[in-house]
N, C-alpha and C. Protein backbone atom coordinates (compact mmCIF):
# COMPACT_ATOMS: atom_id res chain seq x y z
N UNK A 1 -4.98 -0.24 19.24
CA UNK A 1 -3.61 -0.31 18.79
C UNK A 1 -3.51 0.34 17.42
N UNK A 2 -2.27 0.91 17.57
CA UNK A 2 -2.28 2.03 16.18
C UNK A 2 -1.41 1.21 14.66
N UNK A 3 -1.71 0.95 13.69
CA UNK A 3 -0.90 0.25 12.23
C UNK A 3 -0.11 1.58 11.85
N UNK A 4 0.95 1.59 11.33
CA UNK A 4 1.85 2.16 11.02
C UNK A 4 1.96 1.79 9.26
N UNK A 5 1.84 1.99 8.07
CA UNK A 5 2.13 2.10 7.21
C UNK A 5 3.66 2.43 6.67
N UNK A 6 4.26 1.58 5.77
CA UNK A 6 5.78 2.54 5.47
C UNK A 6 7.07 1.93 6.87
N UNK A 7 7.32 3.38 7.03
CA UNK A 7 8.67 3.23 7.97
C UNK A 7 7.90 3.87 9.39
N UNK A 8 8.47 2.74 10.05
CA UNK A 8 8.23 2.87 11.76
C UNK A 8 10.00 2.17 12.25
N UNK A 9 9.89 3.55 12.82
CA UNK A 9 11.88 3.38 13.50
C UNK A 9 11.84 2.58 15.43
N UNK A 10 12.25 2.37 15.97
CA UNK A 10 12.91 1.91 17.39
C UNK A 10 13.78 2.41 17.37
N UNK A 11 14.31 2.18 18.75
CA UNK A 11 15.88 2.56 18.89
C UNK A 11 16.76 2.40 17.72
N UNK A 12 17.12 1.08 18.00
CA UNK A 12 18.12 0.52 17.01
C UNK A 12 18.33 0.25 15.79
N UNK A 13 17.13 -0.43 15.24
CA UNK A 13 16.90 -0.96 13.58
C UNK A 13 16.02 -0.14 13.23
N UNK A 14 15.06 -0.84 12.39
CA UNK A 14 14.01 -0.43 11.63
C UNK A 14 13.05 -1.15 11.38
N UNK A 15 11.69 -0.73 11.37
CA UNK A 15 10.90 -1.70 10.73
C UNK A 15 10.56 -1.12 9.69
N UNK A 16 10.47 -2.30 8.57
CA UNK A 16 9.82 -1.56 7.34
C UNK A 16 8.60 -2.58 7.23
N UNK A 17 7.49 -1.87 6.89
CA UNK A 17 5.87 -2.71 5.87
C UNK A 17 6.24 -2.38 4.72
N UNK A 18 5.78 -3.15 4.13
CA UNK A 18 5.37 -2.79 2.36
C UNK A 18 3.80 -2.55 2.33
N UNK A 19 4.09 -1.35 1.52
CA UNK A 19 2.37 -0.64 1.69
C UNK A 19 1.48 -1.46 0.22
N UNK A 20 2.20 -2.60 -0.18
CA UNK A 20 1.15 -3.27 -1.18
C UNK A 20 0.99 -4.74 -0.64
N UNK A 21 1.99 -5.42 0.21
CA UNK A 21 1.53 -6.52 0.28
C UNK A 21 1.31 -6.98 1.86
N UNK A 22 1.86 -5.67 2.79
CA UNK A 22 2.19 -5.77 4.38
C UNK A 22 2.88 -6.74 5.03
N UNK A 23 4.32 -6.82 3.83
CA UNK A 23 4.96 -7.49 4.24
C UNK A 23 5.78 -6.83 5.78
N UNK A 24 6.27 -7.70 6.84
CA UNK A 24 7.34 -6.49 7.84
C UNK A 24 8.55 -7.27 7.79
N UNK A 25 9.52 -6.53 7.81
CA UNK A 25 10.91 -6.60 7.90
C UNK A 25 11.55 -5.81 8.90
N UNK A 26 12.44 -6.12 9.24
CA UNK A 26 13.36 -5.13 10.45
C UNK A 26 14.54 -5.58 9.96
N UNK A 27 15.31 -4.14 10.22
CA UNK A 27 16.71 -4.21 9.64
C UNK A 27 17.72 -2.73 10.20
N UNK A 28 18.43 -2.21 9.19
CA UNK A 28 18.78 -0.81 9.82
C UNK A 28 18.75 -0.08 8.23
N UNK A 29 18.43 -0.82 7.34
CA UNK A 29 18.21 0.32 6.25
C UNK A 29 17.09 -0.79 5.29
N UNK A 30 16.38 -0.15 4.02
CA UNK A 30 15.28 -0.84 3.46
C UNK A 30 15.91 -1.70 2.56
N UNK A 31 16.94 -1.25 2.07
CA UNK A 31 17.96 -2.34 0.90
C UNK A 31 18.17 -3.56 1.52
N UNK A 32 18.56 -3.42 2.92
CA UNK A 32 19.27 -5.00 3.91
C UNK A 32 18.00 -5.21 3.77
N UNK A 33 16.74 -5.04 3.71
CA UNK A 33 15.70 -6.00 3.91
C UNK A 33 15.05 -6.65 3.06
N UNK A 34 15.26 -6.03 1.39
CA UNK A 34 14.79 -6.23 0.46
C UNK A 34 13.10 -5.44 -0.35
N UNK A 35 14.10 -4.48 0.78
CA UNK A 35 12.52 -3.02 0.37
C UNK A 35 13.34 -2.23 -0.67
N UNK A 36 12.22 -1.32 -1.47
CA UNK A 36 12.64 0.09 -1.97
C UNK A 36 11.89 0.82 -1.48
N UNK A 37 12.72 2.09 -2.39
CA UNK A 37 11.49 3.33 -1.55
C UNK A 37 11.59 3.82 -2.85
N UNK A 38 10.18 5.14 -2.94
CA UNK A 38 10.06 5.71 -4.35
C UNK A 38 10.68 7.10 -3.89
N UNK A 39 10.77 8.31 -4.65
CA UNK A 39 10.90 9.17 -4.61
C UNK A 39 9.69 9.85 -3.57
N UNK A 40 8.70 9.30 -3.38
CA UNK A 40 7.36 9.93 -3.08
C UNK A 40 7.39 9.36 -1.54
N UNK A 41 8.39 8.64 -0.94
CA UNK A 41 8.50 7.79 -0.04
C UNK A 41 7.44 6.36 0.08
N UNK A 42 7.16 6.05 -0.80
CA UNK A 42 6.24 4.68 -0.97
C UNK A 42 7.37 3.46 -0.78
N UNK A 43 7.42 2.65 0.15
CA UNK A 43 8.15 1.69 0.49
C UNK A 43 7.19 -0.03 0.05
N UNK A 44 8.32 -0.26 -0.63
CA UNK A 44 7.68 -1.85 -1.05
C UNK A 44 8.67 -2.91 -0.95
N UNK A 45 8.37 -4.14 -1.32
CA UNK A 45 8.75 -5.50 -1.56
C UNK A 45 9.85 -5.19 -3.12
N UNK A 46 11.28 -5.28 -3.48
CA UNK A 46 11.52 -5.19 -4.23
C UNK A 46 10.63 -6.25 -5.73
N UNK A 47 10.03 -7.25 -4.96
CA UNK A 47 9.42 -8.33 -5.56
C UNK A 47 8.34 -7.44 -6.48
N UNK A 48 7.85 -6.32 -6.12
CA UNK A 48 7.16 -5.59 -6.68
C UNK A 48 7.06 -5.21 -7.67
N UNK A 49 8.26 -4.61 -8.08
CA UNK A 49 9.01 -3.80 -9.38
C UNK A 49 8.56 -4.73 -10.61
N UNK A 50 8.81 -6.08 -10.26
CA UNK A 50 8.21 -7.18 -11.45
C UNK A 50 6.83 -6.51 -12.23
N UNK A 51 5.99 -5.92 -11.39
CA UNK A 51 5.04 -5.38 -12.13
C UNK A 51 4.87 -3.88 -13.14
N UNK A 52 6.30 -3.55 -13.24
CA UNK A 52 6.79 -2.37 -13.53
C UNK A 52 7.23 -2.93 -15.15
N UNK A 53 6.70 -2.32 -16.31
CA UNK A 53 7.13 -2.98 -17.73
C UNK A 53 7.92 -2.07 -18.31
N UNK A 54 9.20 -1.90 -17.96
CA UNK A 54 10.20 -1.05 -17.83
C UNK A 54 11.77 -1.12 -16.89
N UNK A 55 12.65 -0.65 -17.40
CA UNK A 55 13.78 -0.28 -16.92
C UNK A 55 13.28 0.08 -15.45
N UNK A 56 14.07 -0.37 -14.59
CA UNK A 56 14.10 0.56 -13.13
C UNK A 56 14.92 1.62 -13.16
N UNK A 57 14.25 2.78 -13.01
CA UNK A 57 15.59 3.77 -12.76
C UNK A 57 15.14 4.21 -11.17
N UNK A 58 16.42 5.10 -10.98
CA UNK A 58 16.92 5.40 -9.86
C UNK A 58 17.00 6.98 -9.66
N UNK A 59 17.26 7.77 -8.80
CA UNK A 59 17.72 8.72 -8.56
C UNK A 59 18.26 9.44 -6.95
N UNK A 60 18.68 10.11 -6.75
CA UNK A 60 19.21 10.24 -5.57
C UNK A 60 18.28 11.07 -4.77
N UNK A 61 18.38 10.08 -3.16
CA UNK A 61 17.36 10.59 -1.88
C UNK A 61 17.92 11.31 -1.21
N UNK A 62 17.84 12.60 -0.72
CA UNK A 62 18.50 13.18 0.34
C UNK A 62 17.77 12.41 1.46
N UNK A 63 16.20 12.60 1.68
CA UNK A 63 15.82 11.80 2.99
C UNK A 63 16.21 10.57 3.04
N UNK A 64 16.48 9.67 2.47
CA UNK A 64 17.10 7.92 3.19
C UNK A 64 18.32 8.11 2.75
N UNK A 65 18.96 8.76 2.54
CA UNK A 65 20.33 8.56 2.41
C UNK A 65 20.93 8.14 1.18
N UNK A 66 20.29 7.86 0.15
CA UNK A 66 20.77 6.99 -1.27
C UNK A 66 19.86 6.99 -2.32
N UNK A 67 19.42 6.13 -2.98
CA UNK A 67 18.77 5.70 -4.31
C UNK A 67 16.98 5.65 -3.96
N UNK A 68 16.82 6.14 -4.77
CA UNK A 68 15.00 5.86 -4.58
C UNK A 68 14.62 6.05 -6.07
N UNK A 69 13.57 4.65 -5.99
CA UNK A 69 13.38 4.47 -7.36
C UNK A 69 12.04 5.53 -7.68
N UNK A 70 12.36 6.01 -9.15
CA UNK A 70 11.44 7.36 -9.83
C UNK A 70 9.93 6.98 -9.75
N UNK A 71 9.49 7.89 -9.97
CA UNK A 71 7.87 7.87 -9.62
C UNK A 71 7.33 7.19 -10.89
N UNK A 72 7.98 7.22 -11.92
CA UNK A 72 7.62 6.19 -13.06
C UNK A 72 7.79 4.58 -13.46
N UNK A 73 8.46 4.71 -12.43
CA UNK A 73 9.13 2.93 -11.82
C UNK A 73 8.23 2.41 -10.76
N UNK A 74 7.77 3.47 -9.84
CA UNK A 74 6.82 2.77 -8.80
C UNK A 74 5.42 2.40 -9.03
N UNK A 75 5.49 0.41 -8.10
CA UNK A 75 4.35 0.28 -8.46
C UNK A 75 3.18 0.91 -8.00
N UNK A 76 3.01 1.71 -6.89
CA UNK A 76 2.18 2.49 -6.65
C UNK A 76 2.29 3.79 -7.40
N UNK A 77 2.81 4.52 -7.31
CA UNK A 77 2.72 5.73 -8.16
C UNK A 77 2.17 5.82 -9.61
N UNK A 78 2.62 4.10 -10.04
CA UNK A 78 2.08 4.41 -11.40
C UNK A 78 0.51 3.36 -11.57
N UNK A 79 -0.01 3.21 -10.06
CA UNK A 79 -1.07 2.25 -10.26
C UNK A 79 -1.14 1.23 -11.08
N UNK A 80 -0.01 0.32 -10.33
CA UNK A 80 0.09 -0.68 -10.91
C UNK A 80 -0.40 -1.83 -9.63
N UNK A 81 -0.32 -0.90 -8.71
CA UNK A 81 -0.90 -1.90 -7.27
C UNK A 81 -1.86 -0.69 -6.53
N UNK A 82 -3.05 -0.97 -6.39
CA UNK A 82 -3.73 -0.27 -5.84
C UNK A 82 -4.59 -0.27 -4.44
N UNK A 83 -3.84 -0.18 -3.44
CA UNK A 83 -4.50 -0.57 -2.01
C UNK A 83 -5.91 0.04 -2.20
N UNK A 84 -6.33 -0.99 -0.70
CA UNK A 84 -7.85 -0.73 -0.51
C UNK A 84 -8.61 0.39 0.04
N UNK A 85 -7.70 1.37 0.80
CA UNK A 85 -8.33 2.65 1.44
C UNK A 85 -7.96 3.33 -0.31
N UNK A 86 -7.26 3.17 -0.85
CA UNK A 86 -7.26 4.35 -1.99
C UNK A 86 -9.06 3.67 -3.45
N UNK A 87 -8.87 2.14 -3.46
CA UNK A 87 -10.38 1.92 -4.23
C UNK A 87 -11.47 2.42 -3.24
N UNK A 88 -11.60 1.92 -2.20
CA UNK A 88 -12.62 2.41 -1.63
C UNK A 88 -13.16 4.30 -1.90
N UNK A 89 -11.66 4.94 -1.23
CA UNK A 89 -11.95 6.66 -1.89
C UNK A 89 -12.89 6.59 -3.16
N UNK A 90 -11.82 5.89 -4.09
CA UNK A 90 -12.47 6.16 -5.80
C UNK A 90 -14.11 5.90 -5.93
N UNK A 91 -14.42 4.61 -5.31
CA UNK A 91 -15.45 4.25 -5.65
C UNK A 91 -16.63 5.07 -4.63
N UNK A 92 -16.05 5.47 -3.53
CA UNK A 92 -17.24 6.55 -2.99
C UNK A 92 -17.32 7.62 -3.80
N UNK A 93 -16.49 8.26 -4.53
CA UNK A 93 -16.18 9.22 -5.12
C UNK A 93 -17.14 9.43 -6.65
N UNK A 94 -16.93 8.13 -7.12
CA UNK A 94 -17.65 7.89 -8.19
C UNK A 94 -18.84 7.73 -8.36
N UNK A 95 -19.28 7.01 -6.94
CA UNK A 95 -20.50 6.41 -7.17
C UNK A 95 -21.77 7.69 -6.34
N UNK A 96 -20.96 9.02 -5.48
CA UNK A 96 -21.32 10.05 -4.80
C UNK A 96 -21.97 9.36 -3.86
N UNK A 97 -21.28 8.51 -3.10
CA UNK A 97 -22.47 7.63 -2.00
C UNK A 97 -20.86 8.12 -0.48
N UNK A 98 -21.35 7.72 0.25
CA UNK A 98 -20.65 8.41 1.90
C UNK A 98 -20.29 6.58 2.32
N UNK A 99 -19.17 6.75 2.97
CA UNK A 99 -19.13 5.15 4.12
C UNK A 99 -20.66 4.84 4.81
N UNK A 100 -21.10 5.79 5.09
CA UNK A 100 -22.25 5.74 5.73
C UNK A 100 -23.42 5.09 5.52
N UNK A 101 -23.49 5.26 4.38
CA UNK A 101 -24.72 4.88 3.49
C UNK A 101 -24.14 3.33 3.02
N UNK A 102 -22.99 3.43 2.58
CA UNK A 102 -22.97 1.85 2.34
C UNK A 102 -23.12 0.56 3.35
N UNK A 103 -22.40 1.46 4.68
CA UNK A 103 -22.67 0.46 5.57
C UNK A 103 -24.13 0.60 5.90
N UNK A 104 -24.96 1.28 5.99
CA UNK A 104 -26.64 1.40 6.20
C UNK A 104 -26.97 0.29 5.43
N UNK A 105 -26.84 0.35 4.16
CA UNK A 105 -27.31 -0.56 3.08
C UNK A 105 -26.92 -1.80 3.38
N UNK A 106 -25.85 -2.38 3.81
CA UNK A 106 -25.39 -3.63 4.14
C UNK A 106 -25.95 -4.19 5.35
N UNK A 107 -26.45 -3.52 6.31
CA UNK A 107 -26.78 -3.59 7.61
C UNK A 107 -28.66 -3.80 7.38
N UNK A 108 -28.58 -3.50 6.41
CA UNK A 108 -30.23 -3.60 6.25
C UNK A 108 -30.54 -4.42 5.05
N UNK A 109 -29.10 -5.21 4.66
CA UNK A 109 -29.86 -6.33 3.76
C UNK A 109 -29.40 -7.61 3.59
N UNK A 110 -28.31 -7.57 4.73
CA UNK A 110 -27.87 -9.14 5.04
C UNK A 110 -27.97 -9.15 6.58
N UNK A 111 -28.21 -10.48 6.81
CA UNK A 111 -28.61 -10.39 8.37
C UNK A 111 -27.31 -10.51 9.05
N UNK A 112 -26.01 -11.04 8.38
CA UNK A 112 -24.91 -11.12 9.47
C UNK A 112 -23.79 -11.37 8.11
N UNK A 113 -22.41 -11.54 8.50
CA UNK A 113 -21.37 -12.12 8.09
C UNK A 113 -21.44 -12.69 6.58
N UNK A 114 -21.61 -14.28 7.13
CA UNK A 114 -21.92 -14.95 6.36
C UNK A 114 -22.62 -14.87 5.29
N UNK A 115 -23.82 -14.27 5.71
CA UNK A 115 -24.58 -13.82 4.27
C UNK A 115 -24.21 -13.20 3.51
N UNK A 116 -23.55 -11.66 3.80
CA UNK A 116 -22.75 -10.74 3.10
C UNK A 116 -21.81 -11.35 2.22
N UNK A 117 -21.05 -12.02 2.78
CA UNK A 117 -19.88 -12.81 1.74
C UNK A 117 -20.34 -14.26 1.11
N UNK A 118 -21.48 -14.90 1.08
CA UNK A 118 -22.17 -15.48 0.30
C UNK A 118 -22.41 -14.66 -1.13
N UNK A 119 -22.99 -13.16 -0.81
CA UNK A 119 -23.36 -12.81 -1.72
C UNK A 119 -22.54 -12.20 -2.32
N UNK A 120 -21.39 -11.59 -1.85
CA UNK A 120 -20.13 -11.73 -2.89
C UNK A 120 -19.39 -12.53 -3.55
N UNK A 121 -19.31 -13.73 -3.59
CA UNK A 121 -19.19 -14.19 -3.95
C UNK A 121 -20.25 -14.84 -4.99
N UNK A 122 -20.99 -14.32 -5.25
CA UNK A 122 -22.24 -14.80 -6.51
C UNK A 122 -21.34 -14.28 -7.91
């Protein structure tokens, strides 16, 4: 089964996720639901913006039809919320190691589950 991030349409309404907390809503636009969208199309929880230490501004969307808040207002854009496929990138990136190798390493030093998250939690 395929996850959809953002905006996934039906016939009739809409569904919206919020790509920081996966919240879903259905509606026929993101305002009735209590979403925004950024300029960059990043759709969130207006609850979000709280993490924004600043004025919200606005500017006009030709794609949704209305207001989309600036790329300096969003909490993603301005990494103020940072999902887990984007740390994961960074930290392969940083550390020059592949998915591959980390899961090798994990697979060859906890015997199952449980152990693994024992030891995260240390």
């Amino acid at each position: 089964m395929k996850t959809r991030n953002g905006f996934v349409s039906n016939s009739s309404s809409s569904s919206f996720i919020c790509e920081i907390c996966g919240t879903l809503e259905t509606g026929y636009n993101c305002g009735e639901v209590g979403f925004e969208v950024c300029e960059h199309e990043h759709i969130f929880c207006k609850k979000h913006l709280d993490k924004v230490d600043k004025e919200i501004t606005y500017k006009e969307d030709d794609y949704w039809g209305g207001e989309a808040v600036t790329e300096d207002c969003c909490p993603i854009c301005t990494l103020k919320d940072i999902d887990d496929s984007l740390l994961l990138r960074y930290l392969k990136h940083k550390f020059s190691v592949t998915e591959k190798e980390v899961i090798n390493e994990i697979q060859r030093d906890f015997k199952n589950l449980a152990e693994l998250l024992n030891h995260l939690e240390e």
